[in-house]
PDB file of N, CA and C in Angstrom:
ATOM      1  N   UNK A   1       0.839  -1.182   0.000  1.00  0.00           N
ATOM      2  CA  UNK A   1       0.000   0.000   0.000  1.00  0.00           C
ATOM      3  C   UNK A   1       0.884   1.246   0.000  1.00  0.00           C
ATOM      4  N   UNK A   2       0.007   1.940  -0.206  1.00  0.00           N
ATOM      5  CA  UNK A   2       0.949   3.512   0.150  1.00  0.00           C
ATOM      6  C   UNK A   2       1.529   4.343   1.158  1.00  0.00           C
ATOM      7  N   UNK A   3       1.174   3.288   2.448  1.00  0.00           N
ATOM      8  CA  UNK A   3       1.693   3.342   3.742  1.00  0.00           C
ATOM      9  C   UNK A   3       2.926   2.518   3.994  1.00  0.00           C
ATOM     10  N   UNK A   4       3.004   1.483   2.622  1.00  0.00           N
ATOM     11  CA  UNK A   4       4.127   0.380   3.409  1.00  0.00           C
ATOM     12  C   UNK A   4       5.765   0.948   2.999  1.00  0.00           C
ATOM     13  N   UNK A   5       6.427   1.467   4.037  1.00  0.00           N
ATOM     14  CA  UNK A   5       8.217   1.722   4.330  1.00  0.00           C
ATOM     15  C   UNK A   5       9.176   0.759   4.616  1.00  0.00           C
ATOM     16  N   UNK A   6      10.109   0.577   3.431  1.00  0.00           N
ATOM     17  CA  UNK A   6      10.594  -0.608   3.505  1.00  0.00           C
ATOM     18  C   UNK A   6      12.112   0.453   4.038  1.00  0.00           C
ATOM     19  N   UNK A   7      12.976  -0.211   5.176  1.00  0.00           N
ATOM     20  CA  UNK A   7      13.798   0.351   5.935  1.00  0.00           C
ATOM     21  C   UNK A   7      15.658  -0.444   5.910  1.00  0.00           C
ATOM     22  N   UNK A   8      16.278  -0.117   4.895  1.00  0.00           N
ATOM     23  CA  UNK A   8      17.744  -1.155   5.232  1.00  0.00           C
ATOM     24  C   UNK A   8      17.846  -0.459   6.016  1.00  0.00           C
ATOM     25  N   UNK A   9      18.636  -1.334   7.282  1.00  0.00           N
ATOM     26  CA  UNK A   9      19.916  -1.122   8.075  1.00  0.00           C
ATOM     27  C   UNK A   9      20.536  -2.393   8.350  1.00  0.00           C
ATOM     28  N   UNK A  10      21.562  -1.834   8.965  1.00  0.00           N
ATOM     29  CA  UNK A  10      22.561  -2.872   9.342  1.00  0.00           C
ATOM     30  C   UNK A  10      21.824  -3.731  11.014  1.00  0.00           C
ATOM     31  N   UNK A  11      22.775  -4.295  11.376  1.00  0.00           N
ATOM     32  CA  UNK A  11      21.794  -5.373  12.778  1.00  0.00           C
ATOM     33  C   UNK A  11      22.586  -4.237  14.004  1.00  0.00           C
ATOM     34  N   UNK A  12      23.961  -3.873  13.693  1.00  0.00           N
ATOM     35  CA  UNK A  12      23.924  -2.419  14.983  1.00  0.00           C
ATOM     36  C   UNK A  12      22.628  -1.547  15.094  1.00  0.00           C
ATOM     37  N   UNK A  13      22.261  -0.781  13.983  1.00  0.00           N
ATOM     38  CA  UNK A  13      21.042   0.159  13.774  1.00  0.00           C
ATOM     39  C   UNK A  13      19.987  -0.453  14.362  1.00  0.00           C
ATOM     40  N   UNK A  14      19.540  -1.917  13.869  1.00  0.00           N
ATOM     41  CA  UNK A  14      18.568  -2.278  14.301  1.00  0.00           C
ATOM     42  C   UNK A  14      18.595  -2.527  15.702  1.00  0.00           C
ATOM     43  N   UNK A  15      19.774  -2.765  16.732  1.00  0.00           N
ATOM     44  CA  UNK A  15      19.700  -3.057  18.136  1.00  0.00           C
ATOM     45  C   UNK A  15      19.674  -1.548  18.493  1.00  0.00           C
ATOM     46  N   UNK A  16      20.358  -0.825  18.130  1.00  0.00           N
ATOM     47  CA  UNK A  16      19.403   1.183  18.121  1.00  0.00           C
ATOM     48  C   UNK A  16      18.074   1.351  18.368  1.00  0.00           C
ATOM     49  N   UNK A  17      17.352   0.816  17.128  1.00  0.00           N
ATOM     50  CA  UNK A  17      15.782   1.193  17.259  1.00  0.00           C
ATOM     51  C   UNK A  17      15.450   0.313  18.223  1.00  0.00           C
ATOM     52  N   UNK A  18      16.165  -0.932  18.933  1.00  0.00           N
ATOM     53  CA  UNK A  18      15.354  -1.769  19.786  1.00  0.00           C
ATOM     54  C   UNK A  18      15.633  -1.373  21.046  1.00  0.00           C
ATOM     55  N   UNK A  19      16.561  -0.461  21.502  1.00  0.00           N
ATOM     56  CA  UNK A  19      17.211   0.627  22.656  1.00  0.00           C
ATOM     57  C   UNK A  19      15.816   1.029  22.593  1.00  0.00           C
ATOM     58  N   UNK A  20      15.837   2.122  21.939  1.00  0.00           N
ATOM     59  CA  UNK A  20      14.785   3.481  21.938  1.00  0.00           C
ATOM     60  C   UNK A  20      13.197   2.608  21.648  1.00  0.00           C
ATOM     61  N   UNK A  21      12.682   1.667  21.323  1.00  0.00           N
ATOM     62  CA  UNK A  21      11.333   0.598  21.141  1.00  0.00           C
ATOM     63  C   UNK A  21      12.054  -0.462  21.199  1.00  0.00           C
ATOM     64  N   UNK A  22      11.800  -1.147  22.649  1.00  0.00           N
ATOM     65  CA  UNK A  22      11.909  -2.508  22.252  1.00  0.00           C
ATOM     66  C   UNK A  22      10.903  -3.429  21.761  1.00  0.00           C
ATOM     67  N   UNK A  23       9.834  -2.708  21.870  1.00  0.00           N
ATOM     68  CA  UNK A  23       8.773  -3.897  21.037  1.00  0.00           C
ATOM     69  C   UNK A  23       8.776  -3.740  19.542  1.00  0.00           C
ATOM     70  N   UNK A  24       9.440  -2.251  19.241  1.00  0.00           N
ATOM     71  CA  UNK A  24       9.276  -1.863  17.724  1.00  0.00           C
ATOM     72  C   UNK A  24       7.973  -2.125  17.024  1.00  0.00           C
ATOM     73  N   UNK A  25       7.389  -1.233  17.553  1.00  0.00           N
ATOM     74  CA  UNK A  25       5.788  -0.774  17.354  1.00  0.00           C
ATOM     75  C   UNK A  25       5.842  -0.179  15.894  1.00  0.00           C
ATOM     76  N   UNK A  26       6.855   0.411  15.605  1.00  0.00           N
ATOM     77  CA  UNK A  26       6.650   0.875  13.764  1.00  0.00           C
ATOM     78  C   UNK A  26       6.744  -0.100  12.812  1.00  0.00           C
ATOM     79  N   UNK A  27       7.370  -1.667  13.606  1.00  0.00           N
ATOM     80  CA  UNK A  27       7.325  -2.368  12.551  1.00  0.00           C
ATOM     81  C   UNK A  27       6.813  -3.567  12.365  1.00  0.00           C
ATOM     82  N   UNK A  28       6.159  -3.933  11.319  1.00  0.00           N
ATOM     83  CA  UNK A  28       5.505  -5.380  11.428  1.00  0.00           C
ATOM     84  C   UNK A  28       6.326  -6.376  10.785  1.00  0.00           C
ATOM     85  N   UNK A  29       7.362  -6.431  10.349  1.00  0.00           N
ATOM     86  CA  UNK A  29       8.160  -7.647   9.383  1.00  0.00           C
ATOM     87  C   UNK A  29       9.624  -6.938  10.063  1.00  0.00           C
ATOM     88  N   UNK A  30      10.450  -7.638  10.174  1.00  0.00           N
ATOM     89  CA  UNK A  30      11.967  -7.618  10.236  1.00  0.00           C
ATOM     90  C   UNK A  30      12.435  -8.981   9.414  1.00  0.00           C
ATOM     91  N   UNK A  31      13.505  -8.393   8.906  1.00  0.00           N
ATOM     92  CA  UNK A  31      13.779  -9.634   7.758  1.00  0.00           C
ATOM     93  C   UNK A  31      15.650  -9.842   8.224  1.00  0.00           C
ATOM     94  N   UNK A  32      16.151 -10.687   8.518  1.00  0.00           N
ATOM     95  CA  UNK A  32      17.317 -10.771   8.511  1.00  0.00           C
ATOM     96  C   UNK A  32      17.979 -11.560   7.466  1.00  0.00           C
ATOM     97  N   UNK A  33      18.666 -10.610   6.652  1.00  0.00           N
ATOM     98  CA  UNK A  33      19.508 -11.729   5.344  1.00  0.00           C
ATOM     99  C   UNK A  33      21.085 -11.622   5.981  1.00  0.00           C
ATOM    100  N   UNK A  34      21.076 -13.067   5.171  1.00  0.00           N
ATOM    101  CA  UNK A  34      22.837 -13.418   5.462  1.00  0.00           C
ATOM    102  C   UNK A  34      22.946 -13.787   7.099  1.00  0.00           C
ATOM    103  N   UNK A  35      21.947 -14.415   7.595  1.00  0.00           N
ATOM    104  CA  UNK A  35      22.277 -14.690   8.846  1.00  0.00           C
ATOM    105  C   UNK A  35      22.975 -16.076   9.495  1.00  0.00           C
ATOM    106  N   UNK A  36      23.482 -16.431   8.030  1.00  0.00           N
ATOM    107  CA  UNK A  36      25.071 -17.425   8.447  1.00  0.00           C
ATOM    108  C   UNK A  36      26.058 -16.417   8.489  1.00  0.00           C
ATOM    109  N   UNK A  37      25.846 -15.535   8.167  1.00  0.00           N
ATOM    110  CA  UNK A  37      27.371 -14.699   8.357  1.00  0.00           C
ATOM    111  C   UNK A  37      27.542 -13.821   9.919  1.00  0.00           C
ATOM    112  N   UNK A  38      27.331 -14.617  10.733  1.00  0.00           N
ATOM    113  CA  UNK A  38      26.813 -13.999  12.379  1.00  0.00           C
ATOM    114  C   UNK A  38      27.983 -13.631  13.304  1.00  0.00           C
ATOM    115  N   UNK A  39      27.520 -12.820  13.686  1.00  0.00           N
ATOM    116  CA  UNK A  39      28.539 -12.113  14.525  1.00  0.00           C
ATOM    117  C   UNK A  39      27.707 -12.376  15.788  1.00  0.00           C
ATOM    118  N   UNK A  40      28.582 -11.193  17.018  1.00  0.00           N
ATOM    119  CA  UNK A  40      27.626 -11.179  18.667  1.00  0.00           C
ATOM    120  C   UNK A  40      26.501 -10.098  18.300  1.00  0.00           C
ATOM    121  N   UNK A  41      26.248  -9.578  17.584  1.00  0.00           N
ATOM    122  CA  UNK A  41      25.353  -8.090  17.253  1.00  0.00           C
ATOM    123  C   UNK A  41      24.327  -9.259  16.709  1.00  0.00           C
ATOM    124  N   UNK A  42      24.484 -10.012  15.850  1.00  0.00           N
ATOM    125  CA  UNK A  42      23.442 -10.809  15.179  1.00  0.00           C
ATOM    126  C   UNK A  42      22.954 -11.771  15.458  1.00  0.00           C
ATOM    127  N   UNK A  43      23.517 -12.669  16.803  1.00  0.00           N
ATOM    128  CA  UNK A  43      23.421 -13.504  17.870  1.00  0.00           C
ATOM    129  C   UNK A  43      22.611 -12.653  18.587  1.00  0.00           C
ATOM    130  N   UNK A  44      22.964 -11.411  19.562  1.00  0.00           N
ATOM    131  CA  UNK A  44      21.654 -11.227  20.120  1.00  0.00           C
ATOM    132  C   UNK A  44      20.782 -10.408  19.648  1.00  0.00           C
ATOM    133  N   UNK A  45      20.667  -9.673  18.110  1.00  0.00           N
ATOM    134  CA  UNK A  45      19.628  -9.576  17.411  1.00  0.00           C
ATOM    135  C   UNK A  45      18.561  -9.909  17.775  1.00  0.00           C
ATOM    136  N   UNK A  46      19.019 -11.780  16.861  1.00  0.00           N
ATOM    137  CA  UNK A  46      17.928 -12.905  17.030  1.00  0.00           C
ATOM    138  C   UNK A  46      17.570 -13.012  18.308  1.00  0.00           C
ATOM    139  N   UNK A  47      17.930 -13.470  19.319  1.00  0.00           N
ATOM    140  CA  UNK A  47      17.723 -13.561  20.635  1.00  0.00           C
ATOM    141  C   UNK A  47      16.624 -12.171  21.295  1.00  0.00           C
ATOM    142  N   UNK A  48      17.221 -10.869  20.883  1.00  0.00           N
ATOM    143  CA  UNK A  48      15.835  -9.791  21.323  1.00  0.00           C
ATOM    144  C   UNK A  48      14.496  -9.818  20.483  1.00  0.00           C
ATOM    145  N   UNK A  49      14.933 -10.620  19.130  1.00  0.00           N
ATOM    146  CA  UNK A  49      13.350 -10.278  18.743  1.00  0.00           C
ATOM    147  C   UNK A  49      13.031 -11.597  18.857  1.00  0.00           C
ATOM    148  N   UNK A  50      13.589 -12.527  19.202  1.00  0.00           N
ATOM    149  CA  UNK A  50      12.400 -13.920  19.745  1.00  0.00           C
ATOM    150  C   UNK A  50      11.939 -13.688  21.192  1.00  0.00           C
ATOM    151  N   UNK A  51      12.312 -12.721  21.561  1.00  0.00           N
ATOM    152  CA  UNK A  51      11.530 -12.200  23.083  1.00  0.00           C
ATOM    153  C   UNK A  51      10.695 -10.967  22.526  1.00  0.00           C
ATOM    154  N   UNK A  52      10.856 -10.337  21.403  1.00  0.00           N
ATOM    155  CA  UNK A  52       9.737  -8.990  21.056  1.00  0.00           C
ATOM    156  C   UNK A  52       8.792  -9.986  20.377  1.00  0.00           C
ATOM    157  N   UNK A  53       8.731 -10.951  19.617  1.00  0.00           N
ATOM    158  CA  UNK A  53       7.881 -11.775  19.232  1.00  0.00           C
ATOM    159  C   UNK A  53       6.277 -12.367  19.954  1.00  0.00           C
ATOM    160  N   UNK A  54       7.530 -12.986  21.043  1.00  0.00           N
ATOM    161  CA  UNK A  54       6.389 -13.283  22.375  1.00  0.00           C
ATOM    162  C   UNK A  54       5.602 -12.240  22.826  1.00  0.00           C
ATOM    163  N   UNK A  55       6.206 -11.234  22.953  1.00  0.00           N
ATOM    164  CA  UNK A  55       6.031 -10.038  23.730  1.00  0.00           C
ATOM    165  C   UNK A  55       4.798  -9.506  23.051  1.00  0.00           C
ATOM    166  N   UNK A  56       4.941  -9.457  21.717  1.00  0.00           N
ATOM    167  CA  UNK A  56       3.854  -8.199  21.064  1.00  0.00           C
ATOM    168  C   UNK A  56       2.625  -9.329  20.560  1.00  0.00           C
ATOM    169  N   UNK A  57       3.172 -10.364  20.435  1.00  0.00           N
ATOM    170  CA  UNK A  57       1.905 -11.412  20.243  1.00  0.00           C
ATOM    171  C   UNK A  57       1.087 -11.347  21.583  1.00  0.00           C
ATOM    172  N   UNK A  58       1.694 -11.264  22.925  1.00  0.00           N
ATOM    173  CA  UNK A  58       0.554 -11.037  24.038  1.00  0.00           C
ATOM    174  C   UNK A  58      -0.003  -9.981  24.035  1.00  0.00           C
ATOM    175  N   UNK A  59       0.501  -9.042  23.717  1.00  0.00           N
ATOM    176  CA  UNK A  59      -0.288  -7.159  23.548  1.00  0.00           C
ATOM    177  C   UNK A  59      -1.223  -7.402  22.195  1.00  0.00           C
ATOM    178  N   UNK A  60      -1.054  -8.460  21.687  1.00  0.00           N
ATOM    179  CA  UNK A  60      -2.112  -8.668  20.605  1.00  0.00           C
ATOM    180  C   UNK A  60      -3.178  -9.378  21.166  1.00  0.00           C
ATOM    181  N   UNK A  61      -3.074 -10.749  21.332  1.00  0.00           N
ATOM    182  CA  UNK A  61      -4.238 -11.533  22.201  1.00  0.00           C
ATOM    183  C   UNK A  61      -4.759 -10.508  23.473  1.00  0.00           C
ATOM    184  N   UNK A  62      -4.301 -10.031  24.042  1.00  0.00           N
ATOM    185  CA  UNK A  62      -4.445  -8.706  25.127  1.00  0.00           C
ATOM    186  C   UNK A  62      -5.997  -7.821  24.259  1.00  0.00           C
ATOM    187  N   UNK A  63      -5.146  -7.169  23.215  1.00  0.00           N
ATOM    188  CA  UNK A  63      -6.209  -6.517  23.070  1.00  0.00           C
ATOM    189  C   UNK A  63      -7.102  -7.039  22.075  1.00  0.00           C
ATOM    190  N   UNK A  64      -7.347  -7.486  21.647  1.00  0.00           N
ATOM    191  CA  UNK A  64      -8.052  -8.349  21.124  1.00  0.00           C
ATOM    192  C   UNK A  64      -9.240  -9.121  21.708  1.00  0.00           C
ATOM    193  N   UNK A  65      -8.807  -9.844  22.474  1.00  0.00           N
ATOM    194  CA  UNK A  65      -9.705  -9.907  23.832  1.00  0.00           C
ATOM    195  C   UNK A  65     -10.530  -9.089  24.779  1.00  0.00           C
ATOM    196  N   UNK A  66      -9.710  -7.957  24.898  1.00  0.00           N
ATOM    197  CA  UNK A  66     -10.293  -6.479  25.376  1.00  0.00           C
ATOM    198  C   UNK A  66     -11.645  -6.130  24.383  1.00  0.00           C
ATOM    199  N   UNK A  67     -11.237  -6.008  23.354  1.00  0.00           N
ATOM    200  CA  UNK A  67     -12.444  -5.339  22.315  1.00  0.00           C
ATOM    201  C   UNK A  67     -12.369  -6.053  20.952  1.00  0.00           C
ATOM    202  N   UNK A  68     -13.208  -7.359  21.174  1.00  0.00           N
ATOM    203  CA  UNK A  68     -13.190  -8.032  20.227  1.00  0.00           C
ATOM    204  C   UNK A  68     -14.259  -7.990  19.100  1.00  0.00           C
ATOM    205  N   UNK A  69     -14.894  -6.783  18.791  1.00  0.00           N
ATOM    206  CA  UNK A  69     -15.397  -6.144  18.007  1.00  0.00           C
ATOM    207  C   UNK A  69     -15.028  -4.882  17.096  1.00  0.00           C
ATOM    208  N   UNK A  70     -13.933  -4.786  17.348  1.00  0.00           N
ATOM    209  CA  UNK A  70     -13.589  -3.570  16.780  1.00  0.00           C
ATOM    210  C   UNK A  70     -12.929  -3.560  15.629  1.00  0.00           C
ATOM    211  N   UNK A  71     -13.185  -2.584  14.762  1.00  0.00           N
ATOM    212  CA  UNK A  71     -13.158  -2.576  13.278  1.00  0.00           C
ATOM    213  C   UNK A  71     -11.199  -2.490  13.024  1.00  0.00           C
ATOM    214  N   UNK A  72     -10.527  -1.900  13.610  1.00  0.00           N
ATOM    215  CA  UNK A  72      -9.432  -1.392  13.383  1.00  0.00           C
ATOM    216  C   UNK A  72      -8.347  -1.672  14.922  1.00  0.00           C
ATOM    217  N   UNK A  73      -7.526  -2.939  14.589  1.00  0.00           N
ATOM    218  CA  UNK A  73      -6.655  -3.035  15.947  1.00  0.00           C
ATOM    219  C   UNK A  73      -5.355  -2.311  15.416  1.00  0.00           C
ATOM    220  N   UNK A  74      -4.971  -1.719  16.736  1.00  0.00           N
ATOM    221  CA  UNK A  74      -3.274  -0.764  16.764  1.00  0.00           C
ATOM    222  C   UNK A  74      -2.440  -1.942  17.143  1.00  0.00           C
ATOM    223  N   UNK A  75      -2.301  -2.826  17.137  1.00  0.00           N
ATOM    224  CA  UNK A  75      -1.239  -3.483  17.705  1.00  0.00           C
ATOM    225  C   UNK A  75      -1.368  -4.976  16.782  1.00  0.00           C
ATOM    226  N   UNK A  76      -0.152  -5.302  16.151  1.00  0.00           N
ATOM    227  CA  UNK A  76      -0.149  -6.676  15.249  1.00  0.00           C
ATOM    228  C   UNK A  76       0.938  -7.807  15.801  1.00  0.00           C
ATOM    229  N   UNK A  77       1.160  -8.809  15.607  1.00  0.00           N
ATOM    230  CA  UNK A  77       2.323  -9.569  15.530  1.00  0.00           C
ATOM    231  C   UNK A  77       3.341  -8.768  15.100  1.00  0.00           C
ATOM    232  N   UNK A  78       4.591  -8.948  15.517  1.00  0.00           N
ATOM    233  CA  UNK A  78       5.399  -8.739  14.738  1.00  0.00           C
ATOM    234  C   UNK A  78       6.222 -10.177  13.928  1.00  0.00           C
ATOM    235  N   UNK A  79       6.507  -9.770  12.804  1.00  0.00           N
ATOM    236  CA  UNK A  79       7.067 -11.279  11.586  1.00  0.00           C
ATOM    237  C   UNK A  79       8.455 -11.032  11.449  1.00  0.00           C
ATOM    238  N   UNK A  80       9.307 -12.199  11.295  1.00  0.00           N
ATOM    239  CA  UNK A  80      10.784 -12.205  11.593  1.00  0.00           C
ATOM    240  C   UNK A  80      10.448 -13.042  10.642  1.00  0.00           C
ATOM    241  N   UNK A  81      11.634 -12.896   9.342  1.00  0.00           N
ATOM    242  CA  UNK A  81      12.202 -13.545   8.477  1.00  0.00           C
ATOM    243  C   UNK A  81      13.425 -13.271   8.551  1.00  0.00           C
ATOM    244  N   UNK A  82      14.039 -14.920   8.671  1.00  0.00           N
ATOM    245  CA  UNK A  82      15.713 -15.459   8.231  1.00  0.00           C
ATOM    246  C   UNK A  82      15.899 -15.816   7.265  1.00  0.00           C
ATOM    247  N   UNK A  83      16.625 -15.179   6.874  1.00  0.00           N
ATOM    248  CA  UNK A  83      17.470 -15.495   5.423  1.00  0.00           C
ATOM    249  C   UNK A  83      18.788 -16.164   5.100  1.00  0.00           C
ATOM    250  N   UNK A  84      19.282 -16.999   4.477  1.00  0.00           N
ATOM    251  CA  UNK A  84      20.022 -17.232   4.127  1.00  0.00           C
ATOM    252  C   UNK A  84      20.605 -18.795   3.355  1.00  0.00           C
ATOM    253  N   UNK A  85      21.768 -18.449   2.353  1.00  0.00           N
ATOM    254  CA  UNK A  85      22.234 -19.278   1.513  1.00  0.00           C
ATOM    255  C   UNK A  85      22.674 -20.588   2.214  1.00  0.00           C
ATOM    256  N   UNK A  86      23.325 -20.473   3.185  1.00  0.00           N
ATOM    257  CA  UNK A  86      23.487 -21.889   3.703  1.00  0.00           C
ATOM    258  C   UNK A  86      23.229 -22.168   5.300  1.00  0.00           C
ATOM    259  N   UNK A  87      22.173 -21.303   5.981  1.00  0.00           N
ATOM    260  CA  UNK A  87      22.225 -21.411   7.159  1.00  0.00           C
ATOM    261  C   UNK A  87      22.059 -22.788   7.726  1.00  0.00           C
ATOM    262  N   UNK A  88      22.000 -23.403   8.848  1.00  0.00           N
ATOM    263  CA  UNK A  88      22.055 -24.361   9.189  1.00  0.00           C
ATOM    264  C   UNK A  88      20.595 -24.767   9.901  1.00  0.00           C
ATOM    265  N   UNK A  89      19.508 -25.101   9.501  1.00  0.00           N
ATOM    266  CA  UNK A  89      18.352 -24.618  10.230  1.00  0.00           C
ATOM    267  C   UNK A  89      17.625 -25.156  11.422  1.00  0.00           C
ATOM    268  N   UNK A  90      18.939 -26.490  11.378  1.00  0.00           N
ATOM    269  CA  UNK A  90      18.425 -27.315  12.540  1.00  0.00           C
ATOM    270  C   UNK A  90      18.999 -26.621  14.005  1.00  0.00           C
ATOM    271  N   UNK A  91      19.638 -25.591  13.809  1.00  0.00           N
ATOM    272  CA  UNK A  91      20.120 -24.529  14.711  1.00  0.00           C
ATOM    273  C   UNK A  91      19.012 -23.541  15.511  1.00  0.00           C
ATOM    274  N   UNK A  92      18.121 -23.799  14.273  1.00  0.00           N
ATOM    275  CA  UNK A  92      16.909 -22.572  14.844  1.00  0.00           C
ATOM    276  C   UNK A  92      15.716 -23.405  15.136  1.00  0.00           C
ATOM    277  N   UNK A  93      15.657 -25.001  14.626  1.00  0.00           N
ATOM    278  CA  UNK A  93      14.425 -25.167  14.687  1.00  0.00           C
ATOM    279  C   UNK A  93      14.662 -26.116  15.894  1.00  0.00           C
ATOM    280  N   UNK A  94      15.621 -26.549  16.548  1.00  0.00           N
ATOM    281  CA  UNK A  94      16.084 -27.011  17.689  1.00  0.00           C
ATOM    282  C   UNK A  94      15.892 -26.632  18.764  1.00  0.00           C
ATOM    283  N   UNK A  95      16.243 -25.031  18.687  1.00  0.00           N
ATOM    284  CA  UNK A  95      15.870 -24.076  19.831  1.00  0.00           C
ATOM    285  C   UNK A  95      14.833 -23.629  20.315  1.00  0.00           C
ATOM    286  N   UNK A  96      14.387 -24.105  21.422  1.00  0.00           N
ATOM    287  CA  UNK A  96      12.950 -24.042  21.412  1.00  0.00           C
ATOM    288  C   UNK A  96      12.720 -22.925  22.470  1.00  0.00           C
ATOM    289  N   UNK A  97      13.851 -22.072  22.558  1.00  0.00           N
ATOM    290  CA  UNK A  97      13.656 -20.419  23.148  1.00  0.00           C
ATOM    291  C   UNK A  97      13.884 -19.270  22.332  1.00  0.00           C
ATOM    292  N   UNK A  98      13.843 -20.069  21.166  1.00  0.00           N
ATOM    293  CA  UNK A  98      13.795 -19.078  20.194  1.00  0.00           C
ATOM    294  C   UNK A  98      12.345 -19.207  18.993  1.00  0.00           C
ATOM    295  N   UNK A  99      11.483 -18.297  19.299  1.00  0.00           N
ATOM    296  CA  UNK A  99      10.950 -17.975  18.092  1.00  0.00           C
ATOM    297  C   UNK A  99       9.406 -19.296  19.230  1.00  0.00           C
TER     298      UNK A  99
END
């Protein structure tokens, strides 16, 4: 739509906006590419938004529940996409504190 802002940054920037919002209320998708190429910035990346995940999915069922008639909710999931050419995925799908 004509509302949707698509945003590069790097995974420093993004642990920035998660300083100043950690639920990151402006955004509904975070996409991480190249996340075999991991550093400690991109290690706990992943690690803060599989806790903003949980987090904003309860402020969703929350309100939702609150006013479950209402035409227009402020608050969504937030969606995490991993990317990458050879990641290893039994790494992520193993972890069952993540995601």
């Amino acid at each position: 739509s004509q509302n949707t802002v698509i945003k590069l940054m790097t995974d420093g920037i993004l642990l920035k906006e998660i300083e100043l919002d950690f639920l990151l209320e402006k955004y509904s998708v975070v996409i991480i590419d190249e996340a075999h190429e991991r550093s400690i910035n991109t290690d706990i990346l992943i690690s803060l938004l599989s806790r903003i995940v949980r987090l904003r999915l309860k402020k969703v069922i929350k309100e939702r529940k609150k006013f479950p008639c209402a035409e227009e909710y402020h608050h969504f999931p937030l969606r995490v996409v991993i990317m990458s050419a050879t990641l290893r995925v039994d790494d992520f799908i193993k972890n069952k504190r993540l995601f």
